[in-house]
C-alpha atoms as a PDB file:
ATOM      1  CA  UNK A   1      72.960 -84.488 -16.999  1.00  0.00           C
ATOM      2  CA  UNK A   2      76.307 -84.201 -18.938  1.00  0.00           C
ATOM      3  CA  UNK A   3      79.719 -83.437 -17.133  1.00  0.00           C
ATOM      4  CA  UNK A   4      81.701 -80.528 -18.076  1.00  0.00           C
ATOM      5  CA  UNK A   5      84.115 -82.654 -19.660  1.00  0.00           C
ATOM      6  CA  UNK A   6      81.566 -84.128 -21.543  1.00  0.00           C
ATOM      7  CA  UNK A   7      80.007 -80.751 -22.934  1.00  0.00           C
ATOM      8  CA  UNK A   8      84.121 -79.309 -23.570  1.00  0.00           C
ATOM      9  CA  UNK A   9      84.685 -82.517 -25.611  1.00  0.00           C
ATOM     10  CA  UNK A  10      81.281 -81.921 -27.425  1.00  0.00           C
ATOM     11  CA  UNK A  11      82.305 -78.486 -28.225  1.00  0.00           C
ATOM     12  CA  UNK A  12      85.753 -79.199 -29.210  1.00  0.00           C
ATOM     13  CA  UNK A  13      84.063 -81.952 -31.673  1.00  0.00           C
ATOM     14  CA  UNK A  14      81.376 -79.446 -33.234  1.00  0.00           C
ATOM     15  CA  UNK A  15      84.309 -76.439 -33.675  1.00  0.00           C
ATOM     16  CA  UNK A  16      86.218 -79.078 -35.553  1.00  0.00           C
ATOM     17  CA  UNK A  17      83.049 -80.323 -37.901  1.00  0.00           C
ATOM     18  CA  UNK A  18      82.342 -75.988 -38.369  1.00  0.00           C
ATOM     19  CA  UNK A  19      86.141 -75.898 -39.363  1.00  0.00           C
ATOM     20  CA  UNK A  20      85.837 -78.586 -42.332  1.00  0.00           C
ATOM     21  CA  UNK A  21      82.854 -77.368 -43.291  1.00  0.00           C
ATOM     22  CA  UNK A  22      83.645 -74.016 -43.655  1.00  0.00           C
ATOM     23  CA  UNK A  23      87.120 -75.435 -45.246  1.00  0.00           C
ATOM     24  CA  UNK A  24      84.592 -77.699 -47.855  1.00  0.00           C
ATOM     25  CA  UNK A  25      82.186 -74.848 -48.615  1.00  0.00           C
ATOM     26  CA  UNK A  26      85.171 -72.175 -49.219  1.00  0.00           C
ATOM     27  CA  UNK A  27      86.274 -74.520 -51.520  1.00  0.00           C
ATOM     28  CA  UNK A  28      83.218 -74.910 -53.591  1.00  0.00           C
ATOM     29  CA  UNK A  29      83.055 -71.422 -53.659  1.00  0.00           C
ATOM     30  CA  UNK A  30      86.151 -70.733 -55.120  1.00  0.00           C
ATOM     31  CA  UNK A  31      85.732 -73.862 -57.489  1.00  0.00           C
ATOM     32  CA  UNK A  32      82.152 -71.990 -58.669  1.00  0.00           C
ATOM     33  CA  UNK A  33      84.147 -68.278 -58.799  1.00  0.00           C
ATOM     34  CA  UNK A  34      86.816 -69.776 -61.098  1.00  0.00           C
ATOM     35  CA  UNK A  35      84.426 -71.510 -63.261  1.00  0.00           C
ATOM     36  CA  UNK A  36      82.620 -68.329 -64.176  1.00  0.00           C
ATOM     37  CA  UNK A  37      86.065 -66.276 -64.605  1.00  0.00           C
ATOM     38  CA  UNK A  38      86.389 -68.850 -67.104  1.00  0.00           C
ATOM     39  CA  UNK A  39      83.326 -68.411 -68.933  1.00  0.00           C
ATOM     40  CA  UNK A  40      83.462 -64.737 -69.198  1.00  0.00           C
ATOM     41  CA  UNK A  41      87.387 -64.792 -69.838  1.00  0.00           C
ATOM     42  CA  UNK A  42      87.890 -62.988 -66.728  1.00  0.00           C
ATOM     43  CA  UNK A  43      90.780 -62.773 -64.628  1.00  0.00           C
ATOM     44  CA  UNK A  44      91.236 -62.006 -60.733  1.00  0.00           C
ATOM     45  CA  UNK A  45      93.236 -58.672 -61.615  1.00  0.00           C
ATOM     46  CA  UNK A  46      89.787 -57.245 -63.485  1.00  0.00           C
ATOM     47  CA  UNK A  47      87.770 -57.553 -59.981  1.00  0.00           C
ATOM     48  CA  UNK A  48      90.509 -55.608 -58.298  1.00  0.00           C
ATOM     49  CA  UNK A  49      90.018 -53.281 -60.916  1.00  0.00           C
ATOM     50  CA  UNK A  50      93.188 -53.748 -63.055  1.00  0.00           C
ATOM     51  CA  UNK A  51      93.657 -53.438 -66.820  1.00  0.00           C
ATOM     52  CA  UNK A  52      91.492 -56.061 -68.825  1.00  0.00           C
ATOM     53  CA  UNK A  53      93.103 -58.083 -70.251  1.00  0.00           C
ATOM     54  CA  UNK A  54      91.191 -57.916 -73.599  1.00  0.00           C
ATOM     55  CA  UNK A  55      92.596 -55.751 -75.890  1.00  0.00           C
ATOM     56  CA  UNK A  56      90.894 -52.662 -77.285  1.00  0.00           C
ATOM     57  CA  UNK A  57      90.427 -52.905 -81.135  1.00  0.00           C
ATOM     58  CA  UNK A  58      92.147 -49.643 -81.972  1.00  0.00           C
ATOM     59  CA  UNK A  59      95.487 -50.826 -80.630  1.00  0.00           C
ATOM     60  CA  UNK A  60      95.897 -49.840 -77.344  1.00  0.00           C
ATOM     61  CA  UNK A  61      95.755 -46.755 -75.346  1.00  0.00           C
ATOM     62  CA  UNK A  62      96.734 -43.028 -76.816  1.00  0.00           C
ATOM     63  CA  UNK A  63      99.866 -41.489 -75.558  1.00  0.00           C
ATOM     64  CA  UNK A  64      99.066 -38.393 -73.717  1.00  0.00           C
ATOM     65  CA  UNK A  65      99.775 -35.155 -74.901  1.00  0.00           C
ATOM     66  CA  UNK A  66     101.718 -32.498 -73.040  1.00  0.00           C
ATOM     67  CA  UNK A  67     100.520 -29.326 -72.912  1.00  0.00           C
ATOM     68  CA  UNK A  68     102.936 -26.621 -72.945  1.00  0.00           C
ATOM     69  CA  UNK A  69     103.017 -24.151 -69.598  1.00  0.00           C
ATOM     70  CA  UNK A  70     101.704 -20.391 -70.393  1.00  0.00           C
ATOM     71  CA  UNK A  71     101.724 -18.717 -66.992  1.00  0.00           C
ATOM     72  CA  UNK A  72     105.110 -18.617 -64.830  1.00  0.00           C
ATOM     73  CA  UNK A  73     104.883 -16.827 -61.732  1.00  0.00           C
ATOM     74  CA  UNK A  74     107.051 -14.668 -59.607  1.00  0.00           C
ATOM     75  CA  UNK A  75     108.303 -17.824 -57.198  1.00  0.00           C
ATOM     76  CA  UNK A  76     108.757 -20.071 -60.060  1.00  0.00           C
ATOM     77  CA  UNK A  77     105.164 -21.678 -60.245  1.00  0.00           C
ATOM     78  CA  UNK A  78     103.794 -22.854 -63.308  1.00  0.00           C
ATOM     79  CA  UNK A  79     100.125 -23.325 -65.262  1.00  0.00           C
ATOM     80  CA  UNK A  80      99.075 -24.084 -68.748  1.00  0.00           C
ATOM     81  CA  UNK A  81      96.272 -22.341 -69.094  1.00  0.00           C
ATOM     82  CA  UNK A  82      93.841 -25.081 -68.598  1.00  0.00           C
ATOM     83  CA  UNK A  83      91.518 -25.494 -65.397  1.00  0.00           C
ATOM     84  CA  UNK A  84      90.553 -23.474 -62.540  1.00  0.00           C
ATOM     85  CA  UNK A  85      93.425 -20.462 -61.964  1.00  0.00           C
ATOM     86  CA  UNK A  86      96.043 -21.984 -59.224  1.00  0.00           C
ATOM     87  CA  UNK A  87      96.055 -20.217 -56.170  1.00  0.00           C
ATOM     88  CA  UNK A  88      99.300 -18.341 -56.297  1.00  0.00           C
ATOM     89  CA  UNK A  89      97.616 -16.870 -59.961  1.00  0.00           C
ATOM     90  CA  UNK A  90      94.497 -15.706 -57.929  1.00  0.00           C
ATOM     91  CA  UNK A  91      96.186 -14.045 -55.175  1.00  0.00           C
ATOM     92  CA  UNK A  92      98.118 -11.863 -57.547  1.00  0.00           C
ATOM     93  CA  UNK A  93      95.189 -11.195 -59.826  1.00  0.00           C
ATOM     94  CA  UNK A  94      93.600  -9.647 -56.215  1.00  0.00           C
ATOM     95  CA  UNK A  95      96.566  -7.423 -55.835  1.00  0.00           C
ATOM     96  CA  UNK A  96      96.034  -5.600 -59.044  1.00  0.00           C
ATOM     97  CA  UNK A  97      98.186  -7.798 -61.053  1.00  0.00           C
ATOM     98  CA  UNK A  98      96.941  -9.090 -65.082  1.00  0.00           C
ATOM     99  CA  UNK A  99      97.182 -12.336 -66.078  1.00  0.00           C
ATOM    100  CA  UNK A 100      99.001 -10.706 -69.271  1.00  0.00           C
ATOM    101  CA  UNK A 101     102.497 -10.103 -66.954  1.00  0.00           C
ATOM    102  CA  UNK A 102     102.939 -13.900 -66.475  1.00  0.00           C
ATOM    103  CA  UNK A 103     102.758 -15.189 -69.751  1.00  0.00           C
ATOM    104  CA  UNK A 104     106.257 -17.042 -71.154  1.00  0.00           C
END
């Protein structure tokens, strides 16, 4: 039967094989991941979900337009118009209030 010393030294042995292996086979895999980046012209910012890096063929992205504010209520608060009425809009609109009295 083995001594404890014996088994600890075996142990210590096979942890340090597992560690090179793992170092070897992380290695490959990264080797392999690189190599197909390549061939689809890839780069590690598109899998974290950054720009491409291929350029669109009409030039790039559109600036955005700004839409003018409409609506300026009592306390300063804004809306353009667009989307679901803000809050502040709502609460005034169940008071009684039009929507006609806070247009600019």
């Amino acid at each position: 039967m083995a001594t404890y010393a014996e088994l600890k030294a075996q142990a210590e042995a096979l942890l340090k094989q597992a560690e090179q292996l793992l170092v070897s086979e992380r290695e490959a895999a990264i080797a392999d991941i690189n190599r197909r980046l390549d061939e689809l012209g890839l780069t590690p910012d598109d899998l974290k979900g950054g720009k491409r890096s291929v350029k669109k063929a009409d030039g790039g992205d559109k600036p955005k337009r700004v839409v003018p504010i409409k609506y300026k209520g009592p306390n300063g608060e804004t809306w353009t118009g667009r989307g679901q009425k803000p809050v502040w809009l709502a609460e005034l609109l169940k008071q009684g209030r039009k929507v006609e009295e806070f247009l600019i």
